[in-house]
Protein backbone atom coordinates (compact mmCIF):
# COMPACT_ATOMS: atom_id res chain seq x y z
CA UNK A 1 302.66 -194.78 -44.05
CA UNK A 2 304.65 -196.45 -41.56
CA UNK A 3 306.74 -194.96 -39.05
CA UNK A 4 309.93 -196.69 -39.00
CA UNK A 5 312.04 -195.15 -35.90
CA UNK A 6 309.57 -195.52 -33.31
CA UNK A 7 310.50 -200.09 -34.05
CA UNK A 8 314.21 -199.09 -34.30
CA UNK A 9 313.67 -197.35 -31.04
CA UNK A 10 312.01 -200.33 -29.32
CA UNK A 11 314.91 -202.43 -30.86
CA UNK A 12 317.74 -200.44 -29.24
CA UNK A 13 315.70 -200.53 -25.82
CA UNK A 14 315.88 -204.35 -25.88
CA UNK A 15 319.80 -204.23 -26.70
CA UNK A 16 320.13 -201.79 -23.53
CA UNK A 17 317.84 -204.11 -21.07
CA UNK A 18 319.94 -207.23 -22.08
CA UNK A 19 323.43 -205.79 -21.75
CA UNK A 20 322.23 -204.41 -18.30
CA UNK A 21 320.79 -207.90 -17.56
CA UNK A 22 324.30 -209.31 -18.69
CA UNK A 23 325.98 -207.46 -16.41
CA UNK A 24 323.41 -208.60 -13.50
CA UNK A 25 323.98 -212.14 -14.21
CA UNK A 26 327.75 -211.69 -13.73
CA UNK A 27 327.53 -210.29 -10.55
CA UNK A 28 329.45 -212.25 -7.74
CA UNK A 29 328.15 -212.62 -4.52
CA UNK A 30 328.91 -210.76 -1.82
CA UNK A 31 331.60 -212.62 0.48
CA UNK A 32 330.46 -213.72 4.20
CA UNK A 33 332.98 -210.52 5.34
CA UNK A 34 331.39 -207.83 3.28
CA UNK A 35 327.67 -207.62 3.69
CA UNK A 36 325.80 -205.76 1.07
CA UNK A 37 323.53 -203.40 2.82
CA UNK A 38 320.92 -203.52 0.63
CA UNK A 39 319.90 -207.08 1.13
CA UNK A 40 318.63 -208.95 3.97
CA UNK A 41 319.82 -211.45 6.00
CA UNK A 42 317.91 -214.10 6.81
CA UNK A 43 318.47 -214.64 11.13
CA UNK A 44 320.13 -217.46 12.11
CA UNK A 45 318.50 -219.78 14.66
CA UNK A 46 320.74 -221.25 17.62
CA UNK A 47 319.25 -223.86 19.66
CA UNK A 48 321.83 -222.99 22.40
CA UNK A 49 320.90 -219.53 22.83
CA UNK A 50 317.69 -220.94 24.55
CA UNK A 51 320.04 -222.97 27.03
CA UNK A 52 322.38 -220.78 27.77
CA UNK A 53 319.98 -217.54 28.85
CA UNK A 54 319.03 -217.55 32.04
CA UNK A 55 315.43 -217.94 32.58
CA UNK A 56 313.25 -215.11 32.16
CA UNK A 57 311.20 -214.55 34.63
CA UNK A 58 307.35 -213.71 34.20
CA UNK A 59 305.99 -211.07 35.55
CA UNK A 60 303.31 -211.98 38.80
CA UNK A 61 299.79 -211.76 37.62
CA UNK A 62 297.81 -209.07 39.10
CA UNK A 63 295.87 -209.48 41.44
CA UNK A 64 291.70 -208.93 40.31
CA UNK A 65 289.90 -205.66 40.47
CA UNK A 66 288.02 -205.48 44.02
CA UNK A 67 285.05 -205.12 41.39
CA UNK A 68 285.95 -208.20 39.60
CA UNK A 69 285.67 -210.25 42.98
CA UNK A 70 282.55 -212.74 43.75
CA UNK A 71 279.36 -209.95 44.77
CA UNK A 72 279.03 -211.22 48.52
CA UNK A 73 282.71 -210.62 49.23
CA UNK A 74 282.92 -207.09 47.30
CA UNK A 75 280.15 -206.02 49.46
CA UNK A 76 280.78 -207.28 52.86
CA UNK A 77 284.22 -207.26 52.70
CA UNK A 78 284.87 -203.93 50.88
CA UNK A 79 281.97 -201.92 50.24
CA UNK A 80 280.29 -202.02 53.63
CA UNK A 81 283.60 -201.56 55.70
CA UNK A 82 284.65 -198.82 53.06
CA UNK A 83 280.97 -197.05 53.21
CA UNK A 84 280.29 -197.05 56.97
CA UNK A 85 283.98 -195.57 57.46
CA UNK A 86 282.76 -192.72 55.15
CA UNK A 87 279.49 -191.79 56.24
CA UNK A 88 281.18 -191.71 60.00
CA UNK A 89 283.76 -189.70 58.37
CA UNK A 90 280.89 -187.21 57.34
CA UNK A 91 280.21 -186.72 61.08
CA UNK A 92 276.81 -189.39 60.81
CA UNK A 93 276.85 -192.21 63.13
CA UNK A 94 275.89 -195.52 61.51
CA UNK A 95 274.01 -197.99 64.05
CA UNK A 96 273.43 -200.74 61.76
CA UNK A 97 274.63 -201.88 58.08
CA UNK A 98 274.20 -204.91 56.14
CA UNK A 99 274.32 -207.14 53.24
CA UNK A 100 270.51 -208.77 53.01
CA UNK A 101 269.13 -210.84 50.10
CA UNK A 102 265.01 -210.31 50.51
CA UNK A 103 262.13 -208.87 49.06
CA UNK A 104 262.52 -204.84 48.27
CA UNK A 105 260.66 -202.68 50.07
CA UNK A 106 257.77 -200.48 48.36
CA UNK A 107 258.68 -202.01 44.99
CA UNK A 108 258.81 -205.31 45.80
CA UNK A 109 260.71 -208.13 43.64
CA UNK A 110 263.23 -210.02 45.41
CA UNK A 111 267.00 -208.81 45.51
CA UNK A 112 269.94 -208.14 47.25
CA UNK A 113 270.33 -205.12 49.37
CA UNK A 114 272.50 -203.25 51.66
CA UNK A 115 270.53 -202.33 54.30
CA UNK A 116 272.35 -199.28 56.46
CA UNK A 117 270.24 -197.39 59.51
CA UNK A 118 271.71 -194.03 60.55
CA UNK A 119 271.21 -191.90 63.48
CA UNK A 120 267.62 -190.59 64.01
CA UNK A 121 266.28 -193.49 62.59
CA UNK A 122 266.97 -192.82 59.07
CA UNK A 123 267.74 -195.72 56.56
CA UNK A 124 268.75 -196.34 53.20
CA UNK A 125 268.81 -199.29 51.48
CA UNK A 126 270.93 -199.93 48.27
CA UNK A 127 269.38 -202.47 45.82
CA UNK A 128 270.80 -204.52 43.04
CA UNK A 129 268.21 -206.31 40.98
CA UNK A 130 270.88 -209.36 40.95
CA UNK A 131 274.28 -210.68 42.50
CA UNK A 132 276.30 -208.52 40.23
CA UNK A 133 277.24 -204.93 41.18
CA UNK A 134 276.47 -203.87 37.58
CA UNK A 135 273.19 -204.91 37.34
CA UNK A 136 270.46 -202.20 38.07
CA UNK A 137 270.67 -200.87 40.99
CA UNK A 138 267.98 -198.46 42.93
CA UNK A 139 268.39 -196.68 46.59
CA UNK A 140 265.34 -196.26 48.72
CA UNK A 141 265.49 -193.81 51.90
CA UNK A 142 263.20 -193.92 54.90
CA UNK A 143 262.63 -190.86 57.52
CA UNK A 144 262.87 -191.39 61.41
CA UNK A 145 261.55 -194.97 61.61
CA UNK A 146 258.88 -194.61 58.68
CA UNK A 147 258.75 -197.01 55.26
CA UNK A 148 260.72 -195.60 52.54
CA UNK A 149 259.19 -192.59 50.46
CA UNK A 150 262.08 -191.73 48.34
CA UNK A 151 262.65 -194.82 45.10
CA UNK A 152 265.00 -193.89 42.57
CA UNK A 153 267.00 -195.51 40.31
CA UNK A 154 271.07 -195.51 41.02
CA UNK A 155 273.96 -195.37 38.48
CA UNK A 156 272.12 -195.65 35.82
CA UNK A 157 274.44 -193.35 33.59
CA UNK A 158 277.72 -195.35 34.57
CA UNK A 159 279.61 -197.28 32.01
CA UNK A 160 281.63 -199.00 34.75
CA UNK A 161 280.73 -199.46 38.62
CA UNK A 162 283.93 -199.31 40.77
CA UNK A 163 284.20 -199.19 44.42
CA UNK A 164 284.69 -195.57 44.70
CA UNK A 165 282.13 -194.89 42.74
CA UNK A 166 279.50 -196.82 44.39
CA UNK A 167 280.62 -194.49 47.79
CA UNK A 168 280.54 -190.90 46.05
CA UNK A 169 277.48 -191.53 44.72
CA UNK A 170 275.80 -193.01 48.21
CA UNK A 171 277.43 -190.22 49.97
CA UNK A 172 276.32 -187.86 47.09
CA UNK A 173 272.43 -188.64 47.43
CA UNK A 174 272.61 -188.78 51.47
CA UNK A 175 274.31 -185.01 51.96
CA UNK A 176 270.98 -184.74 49.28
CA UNK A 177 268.62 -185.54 51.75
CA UNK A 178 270.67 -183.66 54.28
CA UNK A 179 271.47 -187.03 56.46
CA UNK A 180 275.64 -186.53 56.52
CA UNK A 181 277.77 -183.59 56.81
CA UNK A 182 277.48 -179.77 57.91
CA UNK A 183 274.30 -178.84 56.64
């Protein structure tokens, strides 16, 4: 029992594709006037547009982020500056601040430190464990002349340690203690 049509049917399917692939292969090409919209052209590369544009100029590189700057000159030339303008800002007069490399108090283990003594003898100190300002950092604070009884760690949370940051924070945990501002 075979089926007949179903080959017949196959047959006349062939005829169809090769007439229609007759009439493809006498298809003219498109002159350079009329553009077929359909394909794509390839782009056409002039040497001379090069010379003849005038130059383009580059835009000026940016200057780094303070944070991105060498860890002596962030701190002493814009933390410390920036910091003692905002504690005496607060109202809190600031007789001494500094950048000090040395041995941390309480704790011990050497470090760098910004050492800042406020009015009625209270001091803070704000450690980094090493000469980056996002390496671990710890504050220590010291009552009328005494060694420091308050240790805790500082921006530990933080993803990123900016400048402003660093300040809030300071001036966060000092109006803590009750050192700056109206309280």
């Amino acid at each position: 029992m075979e089926n007949q049509e179903p080959t017949n049917e196959i047959a006349s399917r062939k005829q169809v594709t090769k007439s229609q692939s007759d009439t493809l292969d006498k298809i003219e090409p498109v002159s350079d006037d009329k553009k077929d919209s359909n394909t794509l052209d390839k782009p056409e590369i002039s040497s001379s547009i090069n010379k003849n544009a005038p130059g383009i100029s580059k835009k000026p590189a940016k200057p780094p982020k303070l944070e991105d700057k060498p860890f002596k000159d962030f701190i002493s030339n814009h933390l410390i500056p920036r910091l003692k303008e905002s504690i005496e800002d607060k109202g809190s007069l600031v007789s001494e601040i500094k950048l000090i490399e040395g041995n941390r108090p309480v704790v011990g283990g050497n470090c760098w430190m910004v050492f800042c003594e406020l009015s009625e003898q209270r001091k803070f100190w704000l450690c980094f464990s090493k000469d980056i300002i996002t390496s671990d950092k710890t504050i220590l604070l010291a009552e009328s002349n005494s060694d420091p009884s308050i240790v805790e760690s500082f921006l530990i949370d933080e993803k990123k340690t900016t400048l402003p940051l660093l300040i809030s924070r300071v001036l966060q945990r000092l109006n803590g203690q009750k050192w700056i501002g109206a309280n």
